[in-house]
C-alpha atoms as a PDB file:
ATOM      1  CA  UNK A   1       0.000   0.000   0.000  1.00  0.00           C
ATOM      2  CA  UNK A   2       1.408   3.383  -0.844  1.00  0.00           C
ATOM      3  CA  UNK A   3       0.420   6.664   1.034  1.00  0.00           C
ATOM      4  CA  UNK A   4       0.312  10.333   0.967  1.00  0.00           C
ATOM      5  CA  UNK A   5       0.417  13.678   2.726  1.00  0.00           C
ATOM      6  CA  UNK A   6      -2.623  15.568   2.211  1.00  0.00           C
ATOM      7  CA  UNK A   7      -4.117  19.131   3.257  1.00  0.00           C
ATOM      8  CA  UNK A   8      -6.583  21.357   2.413  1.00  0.00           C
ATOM      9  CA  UNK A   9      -6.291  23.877   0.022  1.00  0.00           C
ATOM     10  CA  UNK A  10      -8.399  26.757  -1.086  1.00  0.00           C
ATOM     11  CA  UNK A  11     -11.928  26.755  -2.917  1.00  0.00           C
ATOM     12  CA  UNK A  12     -12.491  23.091  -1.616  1.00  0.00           C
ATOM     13  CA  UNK A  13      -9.429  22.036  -3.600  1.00  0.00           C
ATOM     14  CA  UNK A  14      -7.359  19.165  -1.753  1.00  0.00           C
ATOM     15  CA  UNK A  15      -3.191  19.763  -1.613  1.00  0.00           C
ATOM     16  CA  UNK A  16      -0.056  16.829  -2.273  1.00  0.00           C
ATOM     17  CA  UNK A  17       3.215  16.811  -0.262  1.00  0.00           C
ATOM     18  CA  UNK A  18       5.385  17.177  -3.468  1.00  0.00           C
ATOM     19  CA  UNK A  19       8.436  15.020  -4.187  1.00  0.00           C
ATOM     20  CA  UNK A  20      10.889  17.547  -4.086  1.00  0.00           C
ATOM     21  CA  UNK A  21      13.425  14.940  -6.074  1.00  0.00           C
ATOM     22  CA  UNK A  22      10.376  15.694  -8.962  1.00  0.00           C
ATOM     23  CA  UNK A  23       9.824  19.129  -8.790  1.00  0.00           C
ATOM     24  CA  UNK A  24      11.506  22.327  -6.756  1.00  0.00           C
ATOM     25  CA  UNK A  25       9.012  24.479  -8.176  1.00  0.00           C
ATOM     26  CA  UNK A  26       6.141  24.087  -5.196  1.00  0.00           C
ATOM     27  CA  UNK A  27       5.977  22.248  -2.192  1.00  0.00           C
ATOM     28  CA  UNK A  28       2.084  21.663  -2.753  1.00  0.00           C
ATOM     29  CA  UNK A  29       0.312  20.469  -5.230  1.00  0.00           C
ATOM     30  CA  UNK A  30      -2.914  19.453  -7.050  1.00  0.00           C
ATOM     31  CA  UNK A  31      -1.923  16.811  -8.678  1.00  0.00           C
ATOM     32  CA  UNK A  32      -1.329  13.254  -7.126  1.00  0.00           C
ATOM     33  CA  UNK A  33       1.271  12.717  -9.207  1.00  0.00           C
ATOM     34  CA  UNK A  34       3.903  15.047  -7.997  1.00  0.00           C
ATOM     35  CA  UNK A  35       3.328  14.067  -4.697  1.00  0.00           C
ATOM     36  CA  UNK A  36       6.038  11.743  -2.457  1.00  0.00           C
ATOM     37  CA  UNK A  37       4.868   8.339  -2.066  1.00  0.00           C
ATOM     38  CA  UNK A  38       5.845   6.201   1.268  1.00  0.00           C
ATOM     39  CA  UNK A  39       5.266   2.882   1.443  1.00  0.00           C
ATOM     40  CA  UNK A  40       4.794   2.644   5.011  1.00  0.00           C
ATOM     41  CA  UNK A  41       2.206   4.681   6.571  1.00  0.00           C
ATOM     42  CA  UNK A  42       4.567   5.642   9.706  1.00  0.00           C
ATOM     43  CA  UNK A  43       6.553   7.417   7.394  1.00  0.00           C
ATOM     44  CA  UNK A  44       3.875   9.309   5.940  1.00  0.00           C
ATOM     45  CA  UNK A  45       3.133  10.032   9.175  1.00  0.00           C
ATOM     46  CA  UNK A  46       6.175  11.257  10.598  1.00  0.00           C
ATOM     47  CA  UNK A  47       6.208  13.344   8.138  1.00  0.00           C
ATOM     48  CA  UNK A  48       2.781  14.908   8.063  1.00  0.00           C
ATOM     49  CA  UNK A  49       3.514  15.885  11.863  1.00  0.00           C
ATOM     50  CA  UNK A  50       6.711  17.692  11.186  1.00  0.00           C
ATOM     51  CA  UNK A  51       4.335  20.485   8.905  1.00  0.00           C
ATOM     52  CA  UNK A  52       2.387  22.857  10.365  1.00  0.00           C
ATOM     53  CA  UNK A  53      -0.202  24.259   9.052  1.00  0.00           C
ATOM     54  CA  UNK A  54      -3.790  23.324   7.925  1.00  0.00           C
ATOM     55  CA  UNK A  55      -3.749  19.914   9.434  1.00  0.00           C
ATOM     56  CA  UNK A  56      -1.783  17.755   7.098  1.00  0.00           C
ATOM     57  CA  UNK A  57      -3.103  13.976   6.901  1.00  0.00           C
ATOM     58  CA  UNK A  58      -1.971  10.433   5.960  1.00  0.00           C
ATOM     59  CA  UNK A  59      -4.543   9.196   2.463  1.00  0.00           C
ATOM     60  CA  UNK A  60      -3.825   6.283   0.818  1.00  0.00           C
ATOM     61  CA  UNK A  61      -3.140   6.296  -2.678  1.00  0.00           C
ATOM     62  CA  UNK A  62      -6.588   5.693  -3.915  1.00  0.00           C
ATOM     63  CA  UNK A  63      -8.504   8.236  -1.940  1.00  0.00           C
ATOM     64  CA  UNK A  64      -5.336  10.552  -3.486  1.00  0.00           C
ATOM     65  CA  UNK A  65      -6.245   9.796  -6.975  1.00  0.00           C
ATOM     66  CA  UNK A  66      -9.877   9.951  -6.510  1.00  0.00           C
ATOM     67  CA  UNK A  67      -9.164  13.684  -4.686  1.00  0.00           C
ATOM     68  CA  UNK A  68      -7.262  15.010  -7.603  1.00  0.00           C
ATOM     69  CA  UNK A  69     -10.176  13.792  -9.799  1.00  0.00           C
ATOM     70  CA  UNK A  70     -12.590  15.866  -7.733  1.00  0.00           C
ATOM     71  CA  UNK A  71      -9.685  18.665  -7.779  1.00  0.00           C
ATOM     72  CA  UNK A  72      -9.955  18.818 -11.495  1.00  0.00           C
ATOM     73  CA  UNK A  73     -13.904  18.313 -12.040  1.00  0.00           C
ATOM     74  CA  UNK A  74     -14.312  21.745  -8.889  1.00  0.00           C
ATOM     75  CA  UNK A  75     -11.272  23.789 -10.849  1.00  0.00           C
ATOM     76  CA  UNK A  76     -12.477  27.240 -12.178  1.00  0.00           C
ATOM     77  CA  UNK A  77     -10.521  27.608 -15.613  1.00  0.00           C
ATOM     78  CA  UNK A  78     -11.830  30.798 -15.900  1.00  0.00           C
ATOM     79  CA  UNK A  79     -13.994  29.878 -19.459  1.00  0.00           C
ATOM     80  CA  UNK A  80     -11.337  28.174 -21.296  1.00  0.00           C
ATOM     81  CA  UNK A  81     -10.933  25.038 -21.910  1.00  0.00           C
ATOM     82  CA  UNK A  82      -9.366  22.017 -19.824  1.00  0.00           C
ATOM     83  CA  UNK A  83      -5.699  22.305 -21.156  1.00  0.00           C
ATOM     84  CA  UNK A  84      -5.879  18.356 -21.378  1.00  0.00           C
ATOM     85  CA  UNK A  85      -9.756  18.349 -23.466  1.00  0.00           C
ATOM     86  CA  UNK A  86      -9.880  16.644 -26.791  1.00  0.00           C
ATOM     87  CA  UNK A  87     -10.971  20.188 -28.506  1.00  0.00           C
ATOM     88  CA  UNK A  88      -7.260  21.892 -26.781  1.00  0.00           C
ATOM     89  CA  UNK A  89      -5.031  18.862 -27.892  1.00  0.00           C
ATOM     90  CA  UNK A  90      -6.890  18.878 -31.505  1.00  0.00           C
ATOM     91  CA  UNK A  91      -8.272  15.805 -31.453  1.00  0.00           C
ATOM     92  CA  UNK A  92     -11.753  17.190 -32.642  1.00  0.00           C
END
């Protein structure tokens, strides 16, 4: 089983630890997939009580993936497009 660090963000929108070994552009993010993966959940732990602020908490990798989909489906784009729709990457 693989876990991850999760907060609260704003607008409703859920937060990753990021993988800093991926990215050192953000130490949040949307997206699941940037986020560091433990494999044991006293790890993910340990970590999610060294932070803070907003109440980090340990999520499994499933609930993770099914969070960023509910990130994406509550994201205000502001009227355009999903960068990742069929009509933006020209498959229409």
């Amino acid at each position: 089983m693989t876990y991850i660090v999760m907060t609260h963000g704003r607008k409703g929108m859920f937060l990753f630890l990021v993988d800093r070994t991926k990215t050192k552009k953000a130490w949040w993010s949307y997206d699941w997939i940037d986020a560091i993966q433990f494999y044991k959940q006293t790890a993910a732990q340990i970590q999610a009580n060294k932070l803070k602020f907003k109440e980090p908490t340990v999520i499994t990798i499933d609930e993770a993936i099914r969070l960023s989909k509910d990130n994406d489906k509550n994201y205000d784009y502001g009227g355009q497009e999903h960068p990742f729709s069929s009509h933006a990457l020209g498959q229409d």
